[in-house]
PDB file of N, CA and C in Angstrom:
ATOM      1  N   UNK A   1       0.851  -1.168   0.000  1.00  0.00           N
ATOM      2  CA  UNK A   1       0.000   0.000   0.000  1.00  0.00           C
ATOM      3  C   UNK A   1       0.905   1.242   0.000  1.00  0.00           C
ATOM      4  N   UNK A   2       0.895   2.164  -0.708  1.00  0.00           N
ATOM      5  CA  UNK A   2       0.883   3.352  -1.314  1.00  0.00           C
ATOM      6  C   UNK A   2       1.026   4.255   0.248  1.00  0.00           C
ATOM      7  N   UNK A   3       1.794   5.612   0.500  1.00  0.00           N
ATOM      8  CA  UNK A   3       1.311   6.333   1.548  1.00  0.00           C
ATOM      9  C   UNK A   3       0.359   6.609   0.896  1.00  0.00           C
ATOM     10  N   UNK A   4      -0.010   7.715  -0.228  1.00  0.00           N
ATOM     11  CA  UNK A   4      -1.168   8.068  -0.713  1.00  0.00           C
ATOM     12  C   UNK A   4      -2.775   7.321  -0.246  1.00  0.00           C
ATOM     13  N   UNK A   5      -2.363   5.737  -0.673  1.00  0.00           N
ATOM     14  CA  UNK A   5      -3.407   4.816  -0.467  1.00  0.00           C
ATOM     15  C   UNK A   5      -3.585   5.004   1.219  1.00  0.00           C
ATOM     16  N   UNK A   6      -3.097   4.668   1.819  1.00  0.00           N
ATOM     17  CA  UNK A   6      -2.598   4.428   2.968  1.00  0.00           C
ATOM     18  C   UNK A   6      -3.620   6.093   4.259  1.00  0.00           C
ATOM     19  N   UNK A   7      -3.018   6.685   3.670  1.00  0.00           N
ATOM     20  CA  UNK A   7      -3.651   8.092   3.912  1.00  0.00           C
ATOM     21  C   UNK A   7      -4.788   7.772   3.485  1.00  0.00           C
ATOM     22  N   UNK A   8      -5.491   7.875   2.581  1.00  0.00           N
ATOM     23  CA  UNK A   8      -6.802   7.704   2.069  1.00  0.00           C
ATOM     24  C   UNK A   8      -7.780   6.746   2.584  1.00  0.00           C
ATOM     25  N   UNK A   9      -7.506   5.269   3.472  1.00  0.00           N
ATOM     26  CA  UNK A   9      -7.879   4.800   3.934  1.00  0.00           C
ATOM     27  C   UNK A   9      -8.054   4.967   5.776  1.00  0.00           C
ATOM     28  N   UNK A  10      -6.859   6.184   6.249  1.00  0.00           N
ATOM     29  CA  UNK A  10      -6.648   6.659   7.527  1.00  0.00           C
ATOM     30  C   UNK A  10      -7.899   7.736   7.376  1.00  0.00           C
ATOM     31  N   UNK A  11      -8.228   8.371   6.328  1.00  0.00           N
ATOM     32  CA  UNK A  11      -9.065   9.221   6.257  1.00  0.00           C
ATOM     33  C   UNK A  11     -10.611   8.721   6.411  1.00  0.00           C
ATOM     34  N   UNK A  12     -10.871   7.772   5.876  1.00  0.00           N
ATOM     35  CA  UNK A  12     -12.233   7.337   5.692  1.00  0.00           C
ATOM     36  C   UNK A  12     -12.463   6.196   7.068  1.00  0.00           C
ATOM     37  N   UNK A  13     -10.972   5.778   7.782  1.00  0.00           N
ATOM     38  CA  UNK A  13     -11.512   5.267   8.940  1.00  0.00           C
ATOM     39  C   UNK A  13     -11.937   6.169  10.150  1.00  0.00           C
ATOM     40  N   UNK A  14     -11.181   7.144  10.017  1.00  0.00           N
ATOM     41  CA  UNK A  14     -11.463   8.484  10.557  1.00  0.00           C
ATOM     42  C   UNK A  14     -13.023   8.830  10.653  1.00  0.00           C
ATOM     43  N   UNK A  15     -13.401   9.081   9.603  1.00  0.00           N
ATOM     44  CA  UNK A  15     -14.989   9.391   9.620  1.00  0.00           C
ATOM     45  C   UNK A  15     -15.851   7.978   9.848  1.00  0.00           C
ATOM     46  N   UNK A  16     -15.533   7.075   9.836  1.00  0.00           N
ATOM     47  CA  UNK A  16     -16.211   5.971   9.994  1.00  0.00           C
ATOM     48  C   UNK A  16     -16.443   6.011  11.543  1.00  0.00           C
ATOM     49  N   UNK A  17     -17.852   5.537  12.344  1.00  0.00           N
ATOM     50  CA  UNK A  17     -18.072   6.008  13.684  1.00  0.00           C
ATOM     51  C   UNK A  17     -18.184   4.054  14.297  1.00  0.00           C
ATOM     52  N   UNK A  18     -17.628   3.322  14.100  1.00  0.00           N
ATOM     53  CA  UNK A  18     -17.155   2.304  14.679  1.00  0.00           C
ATOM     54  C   UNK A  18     -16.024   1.879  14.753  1.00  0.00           C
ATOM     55  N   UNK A  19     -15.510   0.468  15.311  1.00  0.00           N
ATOM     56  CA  UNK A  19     -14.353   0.335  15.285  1.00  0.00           C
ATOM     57  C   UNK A  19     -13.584  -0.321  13.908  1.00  0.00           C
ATOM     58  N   UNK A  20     -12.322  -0.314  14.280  1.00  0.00           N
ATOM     59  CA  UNK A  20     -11.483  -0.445  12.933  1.00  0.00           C
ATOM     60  C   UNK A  20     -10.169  -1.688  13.481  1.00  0.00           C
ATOM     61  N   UNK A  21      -9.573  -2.052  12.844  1.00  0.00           N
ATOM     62  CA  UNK A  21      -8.421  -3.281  13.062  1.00  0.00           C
ATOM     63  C   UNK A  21      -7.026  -2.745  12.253  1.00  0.00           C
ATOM     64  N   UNK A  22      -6.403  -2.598  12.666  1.00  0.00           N
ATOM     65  CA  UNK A  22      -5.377  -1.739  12.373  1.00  0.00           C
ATOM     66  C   UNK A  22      -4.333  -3.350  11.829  1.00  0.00           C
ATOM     67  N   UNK A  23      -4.204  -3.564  11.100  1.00  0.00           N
ATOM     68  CA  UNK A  23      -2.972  -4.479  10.953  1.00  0.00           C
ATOM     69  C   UNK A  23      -1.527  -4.082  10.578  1.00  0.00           C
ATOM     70  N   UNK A  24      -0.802  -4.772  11.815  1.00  0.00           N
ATOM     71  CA  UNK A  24       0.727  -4.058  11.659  1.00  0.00           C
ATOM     72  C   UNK A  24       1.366  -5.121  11.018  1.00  0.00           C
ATOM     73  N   UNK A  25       2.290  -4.339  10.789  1.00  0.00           N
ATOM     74  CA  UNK A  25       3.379  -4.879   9.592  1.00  0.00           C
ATOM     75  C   UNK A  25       4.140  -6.105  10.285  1.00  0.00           C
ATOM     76  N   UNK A  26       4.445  -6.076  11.859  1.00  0.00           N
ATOM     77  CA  UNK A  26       5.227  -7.094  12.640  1.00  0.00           C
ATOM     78  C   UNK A  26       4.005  -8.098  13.153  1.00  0.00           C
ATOM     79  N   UNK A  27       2.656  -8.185  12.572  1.00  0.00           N
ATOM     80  CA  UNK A  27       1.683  -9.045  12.549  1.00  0.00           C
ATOM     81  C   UNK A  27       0.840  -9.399  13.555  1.00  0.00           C
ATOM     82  N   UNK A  28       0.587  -7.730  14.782  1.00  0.00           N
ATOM     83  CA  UNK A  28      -0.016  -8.062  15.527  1.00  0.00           C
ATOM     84  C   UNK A  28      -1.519  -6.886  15.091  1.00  0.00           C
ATOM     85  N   UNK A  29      -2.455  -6.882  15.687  1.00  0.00           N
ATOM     86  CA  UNK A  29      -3.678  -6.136  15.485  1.00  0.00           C
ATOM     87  C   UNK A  29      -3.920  -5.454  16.624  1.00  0.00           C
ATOM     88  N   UNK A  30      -4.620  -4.268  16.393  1.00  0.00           N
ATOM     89  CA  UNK A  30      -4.884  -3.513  17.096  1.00  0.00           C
ATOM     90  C   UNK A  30      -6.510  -3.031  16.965  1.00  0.00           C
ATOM     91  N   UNK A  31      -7.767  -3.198  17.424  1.00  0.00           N
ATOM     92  CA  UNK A  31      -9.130  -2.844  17.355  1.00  0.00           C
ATOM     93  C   UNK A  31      -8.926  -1.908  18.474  1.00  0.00           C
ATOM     94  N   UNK A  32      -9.875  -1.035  17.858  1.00  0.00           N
ATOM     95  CA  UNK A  32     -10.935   0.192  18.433  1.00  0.00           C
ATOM     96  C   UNK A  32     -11.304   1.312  17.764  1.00  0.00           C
ATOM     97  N   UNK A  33     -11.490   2.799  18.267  1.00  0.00           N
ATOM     98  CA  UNK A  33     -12.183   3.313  17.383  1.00  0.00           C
ATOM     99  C   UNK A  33     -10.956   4.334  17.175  1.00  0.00           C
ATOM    100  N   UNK A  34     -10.314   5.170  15.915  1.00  0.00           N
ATOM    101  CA  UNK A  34      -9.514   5.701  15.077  1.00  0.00           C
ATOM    102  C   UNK A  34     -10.329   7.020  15.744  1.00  0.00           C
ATOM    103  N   UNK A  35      -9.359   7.923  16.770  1.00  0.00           N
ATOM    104  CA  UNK A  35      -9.891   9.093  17.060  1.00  0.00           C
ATOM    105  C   UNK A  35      -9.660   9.925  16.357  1.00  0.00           C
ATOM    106  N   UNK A  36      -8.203   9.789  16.322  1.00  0.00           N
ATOM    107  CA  UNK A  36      -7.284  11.278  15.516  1.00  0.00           C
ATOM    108  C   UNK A  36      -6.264  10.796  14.346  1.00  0.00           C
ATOM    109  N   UNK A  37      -6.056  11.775  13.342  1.00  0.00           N
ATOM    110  CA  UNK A  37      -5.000  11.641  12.992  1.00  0.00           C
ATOM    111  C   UNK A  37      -3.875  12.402  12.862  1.00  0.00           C
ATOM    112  N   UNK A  38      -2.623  12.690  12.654  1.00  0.00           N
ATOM    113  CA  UNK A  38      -1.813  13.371  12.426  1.00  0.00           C
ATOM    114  C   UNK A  38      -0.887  12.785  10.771  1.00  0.00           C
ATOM    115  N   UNK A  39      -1.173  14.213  10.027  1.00  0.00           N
ATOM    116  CA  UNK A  39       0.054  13.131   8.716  1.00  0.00           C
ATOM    117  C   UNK A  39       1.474  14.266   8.848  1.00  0.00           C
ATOM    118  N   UNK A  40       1.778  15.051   9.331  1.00  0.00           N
ATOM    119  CA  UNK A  40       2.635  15.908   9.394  1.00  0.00           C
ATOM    120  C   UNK A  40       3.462  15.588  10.784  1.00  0.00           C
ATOM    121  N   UNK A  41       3.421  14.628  12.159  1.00  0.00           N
ATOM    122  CA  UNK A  41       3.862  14.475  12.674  1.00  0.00           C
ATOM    123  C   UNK A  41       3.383  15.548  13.938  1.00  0.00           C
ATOM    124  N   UNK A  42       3.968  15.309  15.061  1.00  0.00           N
ATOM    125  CA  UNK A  42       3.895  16.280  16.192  1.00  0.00           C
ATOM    126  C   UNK A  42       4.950  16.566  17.342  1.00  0.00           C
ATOM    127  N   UNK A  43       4.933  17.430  18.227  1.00  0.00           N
ATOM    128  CA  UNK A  43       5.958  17.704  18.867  1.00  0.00           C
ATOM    129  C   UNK A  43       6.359  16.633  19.219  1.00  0.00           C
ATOM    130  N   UNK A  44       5.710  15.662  19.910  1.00  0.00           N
ATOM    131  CA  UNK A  44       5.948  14.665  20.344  1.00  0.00           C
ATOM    132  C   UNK A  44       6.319  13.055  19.654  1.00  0.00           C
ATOM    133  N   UNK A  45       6.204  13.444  18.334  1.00  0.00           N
ATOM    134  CA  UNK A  45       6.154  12.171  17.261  1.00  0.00           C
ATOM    135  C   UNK A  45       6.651  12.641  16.115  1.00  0.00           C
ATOM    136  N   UNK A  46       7.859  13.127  15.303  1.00  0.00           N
ATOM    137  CA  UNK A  46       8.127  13.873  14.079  1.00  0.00           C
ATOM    138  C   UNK A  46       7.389  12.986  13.461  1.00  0.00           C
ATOM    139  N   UNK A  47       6.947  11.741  13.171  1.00  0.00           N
ATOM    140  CA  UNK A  47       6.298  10.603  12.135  1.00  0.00           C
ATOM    141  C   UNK A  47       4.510  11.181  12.457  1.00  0.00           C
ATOM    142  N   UNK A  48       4.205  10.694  11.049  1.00  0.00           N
ATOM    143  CA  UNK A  48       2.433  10.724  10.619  1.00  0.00           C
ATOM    144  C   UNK A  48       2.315   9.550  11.873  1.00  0.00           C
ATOM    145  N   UNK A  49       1.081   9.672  12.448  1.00  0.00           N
ATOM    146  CA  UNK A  49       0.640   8.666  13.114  1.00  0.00           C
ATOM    147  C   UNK A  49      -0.913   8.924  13.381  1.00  0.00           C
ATOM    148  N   UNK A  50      -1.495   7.415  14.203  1.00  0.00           N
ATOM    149  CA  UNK A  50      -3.088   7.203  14.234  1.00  0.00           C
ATOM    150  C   UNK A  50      -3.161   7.298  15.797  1.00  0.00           C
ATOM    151  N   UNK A  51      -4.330   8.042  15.837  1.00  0.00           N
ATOM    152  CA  UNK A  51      -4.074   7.587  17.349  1.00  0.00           C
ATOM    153  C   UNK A  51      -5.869   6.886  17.754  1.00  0.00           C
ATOM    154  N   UNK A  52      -6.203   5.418  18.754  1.00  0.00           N
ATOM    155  CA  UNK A  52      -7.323   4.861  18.923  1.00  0.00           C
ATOM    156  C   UNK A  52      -7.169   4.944  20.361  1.00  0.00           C
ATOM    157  N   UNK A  53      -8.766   4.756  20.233  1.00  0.00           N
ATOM    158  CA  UNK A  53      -9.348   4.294  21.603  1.00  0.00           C
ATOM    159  C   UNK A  53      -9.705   3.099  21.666  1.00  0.00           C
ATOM    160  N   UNK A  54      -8.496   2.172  22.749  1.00  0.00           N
ATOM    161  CA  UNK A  54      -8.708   0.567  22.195  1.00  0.00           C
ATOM    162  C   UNK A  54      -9.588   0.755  23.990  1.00  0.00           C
ATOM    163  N   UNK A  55     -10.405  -0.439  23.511  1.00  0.00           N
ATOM    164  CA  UNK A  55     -11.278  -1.030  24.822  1.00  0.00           C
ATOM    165  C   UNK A  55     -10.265  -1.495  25.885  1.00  0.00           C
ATOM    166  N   UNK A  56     -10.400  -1.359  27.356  1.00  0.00           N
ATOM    167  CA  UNK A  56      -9.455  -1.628  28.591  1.00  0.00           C
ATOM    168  C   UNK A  56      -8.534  -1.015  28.424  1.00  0.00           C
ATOM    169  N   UNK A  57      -8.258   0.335  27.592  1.00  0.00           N
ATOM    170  CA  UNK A  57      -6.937   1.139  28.261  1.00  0.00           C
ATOM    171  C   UNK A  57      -6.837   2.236  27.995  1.00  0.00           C
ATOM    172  N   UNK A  58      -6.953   2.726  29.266  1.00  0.00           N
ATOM    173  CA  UNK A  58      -6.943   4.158  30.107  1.00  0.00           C
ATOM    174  C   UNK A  58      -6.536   5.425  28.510  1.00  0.00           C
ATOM    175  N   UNK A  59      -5.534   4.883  28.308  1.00  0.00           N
ATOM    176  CA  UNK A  59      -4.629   6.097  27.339  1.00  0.00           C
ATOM    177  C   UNK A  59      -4.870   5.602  25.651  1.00  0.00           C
ATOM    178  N   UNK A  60      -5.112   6.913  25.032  1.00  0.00           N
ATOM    179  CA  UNK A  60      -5.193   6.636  23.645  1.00  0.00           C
ATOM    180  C   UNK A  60      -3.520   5.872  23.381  1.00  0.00           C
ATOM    181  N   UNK A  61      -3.726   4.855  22.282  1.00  0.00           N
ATOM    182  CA  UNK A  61      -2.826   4.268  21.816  1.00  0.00           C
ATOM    183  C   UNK A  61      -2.466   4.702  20.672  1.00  0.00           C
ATOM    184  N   UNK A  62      -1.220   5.451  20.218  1.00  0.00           N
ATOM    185  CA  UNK A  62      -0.876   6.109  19.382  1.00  0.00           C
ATOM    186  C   UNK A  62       0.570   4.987  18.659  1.00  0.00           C
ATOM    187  N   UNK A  63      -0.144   4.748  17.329  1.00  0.00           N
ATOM    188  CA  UNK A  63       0.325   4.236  16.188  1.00  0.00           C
ATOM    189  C   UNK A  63       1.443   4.754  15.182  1.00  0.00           C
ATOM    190  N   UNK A  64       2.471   4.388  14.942  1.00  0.00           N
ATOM    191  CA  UNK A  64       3.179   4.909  13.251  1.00  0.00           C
ATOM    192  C   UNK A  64       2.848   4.738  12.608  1.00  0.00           C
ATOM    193  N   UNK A  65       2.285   5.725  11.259  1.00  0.00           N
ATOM    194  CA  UNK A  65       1.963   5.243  10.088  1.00  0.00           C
ATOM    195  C   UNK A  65       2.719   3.992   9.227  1.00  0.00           C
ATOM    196  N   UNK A  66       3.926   4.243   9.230  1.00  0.00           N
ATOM    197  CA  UNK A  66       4.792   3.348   8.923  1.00  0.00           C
ATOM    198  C   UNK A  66       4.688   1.985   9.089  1.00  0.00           C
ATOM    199  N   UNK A  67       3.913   1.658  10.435  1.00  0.00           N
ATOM    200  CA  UNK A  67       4.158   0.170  11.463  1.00  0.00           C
ATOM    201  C   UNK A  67       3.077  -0.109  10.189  1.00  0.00           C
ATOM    202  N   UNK A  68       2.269   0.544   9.840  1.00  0.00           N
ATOM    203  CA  UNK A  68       0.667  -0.082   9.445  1.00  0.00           C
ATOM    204  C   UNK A  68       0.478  -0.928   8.006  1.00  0.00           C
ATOM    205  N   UNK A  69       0.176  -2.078   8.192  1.00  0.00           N
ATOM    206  CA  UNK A  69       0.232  -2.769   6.907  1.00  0.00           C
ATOM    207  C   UNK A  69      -1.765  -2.464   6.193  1.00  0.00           C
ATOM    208  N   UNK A  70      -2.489  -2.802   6.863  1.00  0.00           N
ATOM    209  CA  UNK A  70      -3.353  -2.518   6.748  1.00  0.00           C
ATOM    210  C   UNK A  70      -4.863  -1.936   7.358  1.00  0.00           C
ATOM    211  N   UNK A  71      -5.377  -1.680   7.061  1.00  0.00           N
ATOM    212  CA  UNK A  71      -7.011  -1.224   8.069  1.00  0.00           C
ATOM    213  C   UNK A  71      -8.581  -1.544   7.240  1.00  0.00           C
ATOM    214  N   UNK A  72      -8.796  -2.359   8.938  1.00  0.00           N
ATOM    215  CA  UNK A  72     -10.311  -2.974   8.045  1.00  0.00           C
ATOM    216  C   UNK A  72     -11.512  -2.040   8.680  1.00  0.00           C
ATOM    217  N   UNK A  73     -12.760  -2.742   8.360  1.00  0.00           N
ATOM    218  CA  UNK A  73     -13.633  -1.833   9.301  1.00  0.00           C
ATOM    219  C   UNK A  73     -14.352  -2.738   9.753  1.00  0.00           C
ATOM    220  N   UNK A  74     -14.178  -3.386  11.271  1.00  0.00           N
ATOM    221  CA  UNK A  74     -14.763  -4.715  11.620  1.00  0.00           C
ATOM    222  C   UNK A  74     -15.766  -4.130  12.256  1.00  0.00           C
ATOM    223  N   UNK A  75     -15.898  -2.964  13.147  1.00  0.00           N
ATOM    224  CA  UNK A  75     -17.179  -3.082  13.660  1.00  0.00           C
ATOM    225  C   UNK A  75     -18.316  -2.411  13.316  1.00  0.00           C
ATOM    226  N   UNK A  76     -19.484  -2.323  13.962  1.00  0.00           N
ATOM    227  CA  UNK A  76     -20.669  -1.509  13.451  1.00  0.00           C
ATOM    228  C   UNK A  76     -20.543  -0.129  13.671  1.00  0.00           C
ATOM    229  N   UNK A  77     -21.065   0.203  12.304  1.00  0.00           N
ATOM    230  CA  UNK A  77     -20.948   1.717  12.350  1.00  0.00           C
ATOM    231  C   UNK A  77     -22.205   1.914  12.974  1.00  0.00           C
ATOM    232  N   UNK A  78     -22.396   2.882  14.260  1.00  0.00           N
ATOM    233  CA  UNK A  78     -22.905   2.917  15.317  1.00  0.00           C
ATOM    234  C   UNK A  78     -23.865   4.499  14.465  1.00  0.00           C
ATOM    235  N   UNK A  79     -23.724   4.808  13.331  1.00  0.00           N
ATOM    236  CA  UNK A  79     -24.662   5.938  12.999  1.00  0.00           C
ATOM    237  C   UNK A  79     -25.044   5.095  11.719  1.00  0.00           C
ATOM    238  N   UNK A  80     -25.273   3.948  11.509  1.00  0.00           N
ATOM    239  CA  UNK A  80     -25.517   3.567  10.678  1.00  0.00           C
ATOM    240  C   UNK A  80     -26.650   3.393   9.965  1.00  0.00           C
ATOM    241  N   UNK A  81     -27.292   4.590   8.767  1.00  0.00           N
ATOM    242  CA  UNK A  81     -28.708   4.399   8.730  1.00  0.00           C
ATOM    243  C   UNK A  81     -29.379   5.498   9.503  1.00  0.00           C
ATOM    244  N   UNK A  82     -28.906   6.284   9.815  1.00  0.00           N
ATOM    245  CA  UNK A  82     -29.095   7.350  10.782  1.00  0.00           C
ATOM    246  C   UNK A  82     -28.815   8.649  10.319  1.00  0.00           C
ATOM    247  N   UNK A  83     -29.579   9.317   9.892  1.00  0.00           N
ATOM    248  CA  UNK A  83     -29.847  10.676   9.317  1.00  0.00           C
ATOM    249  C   UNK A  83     -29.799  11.957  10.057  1.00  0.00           C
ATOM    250  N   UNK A  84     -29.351  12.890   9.862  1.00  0.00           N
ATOM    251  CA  UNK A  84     -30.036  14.085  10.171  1.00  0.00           C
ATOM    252  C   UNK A  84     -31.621  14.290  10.461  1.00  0.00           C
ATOM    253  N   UNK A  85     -31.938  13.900   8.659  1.00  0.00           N
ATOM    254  CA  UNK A  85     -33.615  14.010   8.898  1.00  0.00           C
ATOM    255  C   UNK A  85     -34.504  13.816   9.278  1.00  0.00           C
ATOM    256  N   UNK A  86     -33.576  12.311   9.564  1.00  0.00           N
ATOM    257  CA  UNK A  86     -34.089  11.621  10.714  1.00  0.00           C
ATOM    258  C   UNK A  86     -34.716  11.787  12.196  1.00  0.00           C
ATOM    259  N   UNK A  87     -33.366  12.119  12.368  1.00  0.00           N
ATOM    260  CA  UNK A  87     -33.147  13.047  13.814  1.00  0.00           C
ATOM    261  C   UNK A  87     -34.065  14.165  14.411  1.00  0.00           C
ATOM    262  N   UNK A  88     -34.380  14.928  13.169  1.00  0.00           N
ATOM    263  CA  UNK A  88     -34.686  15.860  13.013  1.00  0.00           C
ATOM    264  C   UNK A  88     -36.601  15.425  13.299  1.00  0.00           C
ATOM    265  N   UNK A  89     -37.390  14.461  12.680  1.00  0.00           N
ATOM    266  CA  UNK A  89     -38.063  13.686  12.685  1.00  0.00           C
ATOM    267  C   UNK A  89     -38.796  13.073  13.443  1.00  0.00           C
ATOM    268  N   UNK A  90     -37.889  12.393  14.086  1.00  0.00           N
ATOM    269  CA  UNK A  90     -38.088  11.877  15.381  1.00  0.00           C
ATOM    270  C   UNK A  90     -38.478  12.920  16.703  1.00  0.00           C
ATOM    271  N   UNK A  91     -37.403  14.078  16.470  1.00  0.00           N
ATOM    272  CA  UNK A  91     -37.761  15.188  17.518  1.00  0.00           C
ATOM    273  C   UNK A  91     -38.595  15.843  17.423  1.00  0.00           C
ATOM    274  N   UNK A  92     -38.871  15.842  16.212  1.00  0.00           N
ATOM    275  CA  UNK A  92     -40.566  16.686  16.138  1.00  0.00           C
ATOM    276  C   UNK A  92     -41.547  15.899  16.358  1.00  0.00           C
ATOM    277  N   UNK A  93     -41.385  14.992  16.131  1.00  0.00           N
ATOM    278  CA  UNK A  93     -42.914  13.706  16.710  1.00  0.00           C
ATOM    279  C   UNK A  93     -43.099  13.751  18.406  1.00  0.00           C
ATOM    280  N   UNK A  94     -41.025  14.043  19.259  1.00  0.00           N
ATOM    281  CA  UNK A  94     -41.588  13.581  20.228  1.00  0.00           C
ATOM    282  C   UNK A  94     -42.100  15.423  21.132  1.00  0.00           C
ATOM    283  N   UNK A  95     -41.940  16.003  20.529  1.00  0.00           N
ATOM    284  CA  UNK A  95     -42.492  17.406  20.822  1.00  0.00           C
ATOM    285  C   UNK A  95     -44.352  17.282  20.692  1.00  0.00           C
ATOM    286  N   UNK A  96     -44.653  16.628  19.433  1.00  0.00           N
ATOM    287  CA  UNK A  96     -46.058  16.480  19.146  1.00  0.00           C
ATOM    288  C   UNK A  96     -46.837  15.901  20.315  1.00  0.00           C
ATOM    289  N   UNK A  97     -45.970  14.517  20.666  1.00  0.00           N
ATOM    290  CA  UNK A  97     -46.402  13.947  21.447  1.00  0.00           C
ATOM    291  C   UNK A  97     -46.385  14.284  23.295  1.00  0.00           C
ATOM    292  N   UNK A  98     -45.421  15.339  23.187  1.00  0.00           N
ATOM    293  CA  UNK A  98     -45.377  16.762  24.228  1.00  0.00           C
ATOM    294  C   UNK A  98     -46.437  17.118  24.873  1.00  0.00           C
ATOM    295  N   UNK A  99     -47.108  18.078  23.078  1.00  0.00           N
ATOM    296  CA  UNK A  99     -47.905  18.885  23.537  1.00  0.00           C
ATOM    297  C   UNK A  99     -49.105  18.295  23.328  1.00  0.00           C
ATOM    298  N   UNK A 100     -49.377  17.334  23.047  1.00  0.00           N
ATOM    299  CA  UNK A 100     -51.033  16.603  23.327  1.00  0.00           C
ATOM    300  C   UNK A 100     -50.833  15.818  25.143  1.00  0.00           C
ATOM    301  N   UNK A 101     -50.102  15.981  25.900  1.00  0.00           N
ATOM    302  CA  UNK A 101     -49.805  15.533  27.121  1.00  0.00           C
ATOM    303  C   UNK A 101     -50.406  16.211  27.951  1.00  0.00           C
TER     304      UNK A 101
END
């Protein structure tokens, strides 16, 4: 995989609102949900990196782009099917149902 590719898939796990499986290059996995990213590096990391919120631990786990062989999207996207207009929809019904109370 391509950085280009690579980036492009950090991007869309990014917006994706479930969890993700990070597969590293030394063949271990990493699940949870893809909070942040950085592709320019940071004070603390000159390297692009991912940073998740894995289940049972306290501290975001912050990734090298580099380590990353691949990324899936194993879990449910938790807005899935779920609209604005929806939203929007629903809150006006339960207002209706408000004011006939």
């Amino acid at each position: 995989m391509t950085e280009t590719e690579l980036a492009a898939v950090i991007e869309k796990a990014f917006d994706y609102r479930g969890d993700v499986t990070v597969d590293l290059k030394n063949g271990q996995q990493v699940v949870g949900y893809l909070s942040n990213r950085n592709f320019q590096g940071a004070e603390h990391c000159r390297e692009s990196f991912i940073e998740m919120m894995v289940s049972g631990q306290p501290e975001l786990a912050c990734i090298v782009c580099r380590d990353i062989a691949g990324i899936r999207f194993t879990g449910e996207d938790m807005a899935a099917g779920k609209s604005w207009e929806e939203w929007i929809a629903k809150e006006a019904s339960k207002k209706k149902v408000q004011g006939k109370a």
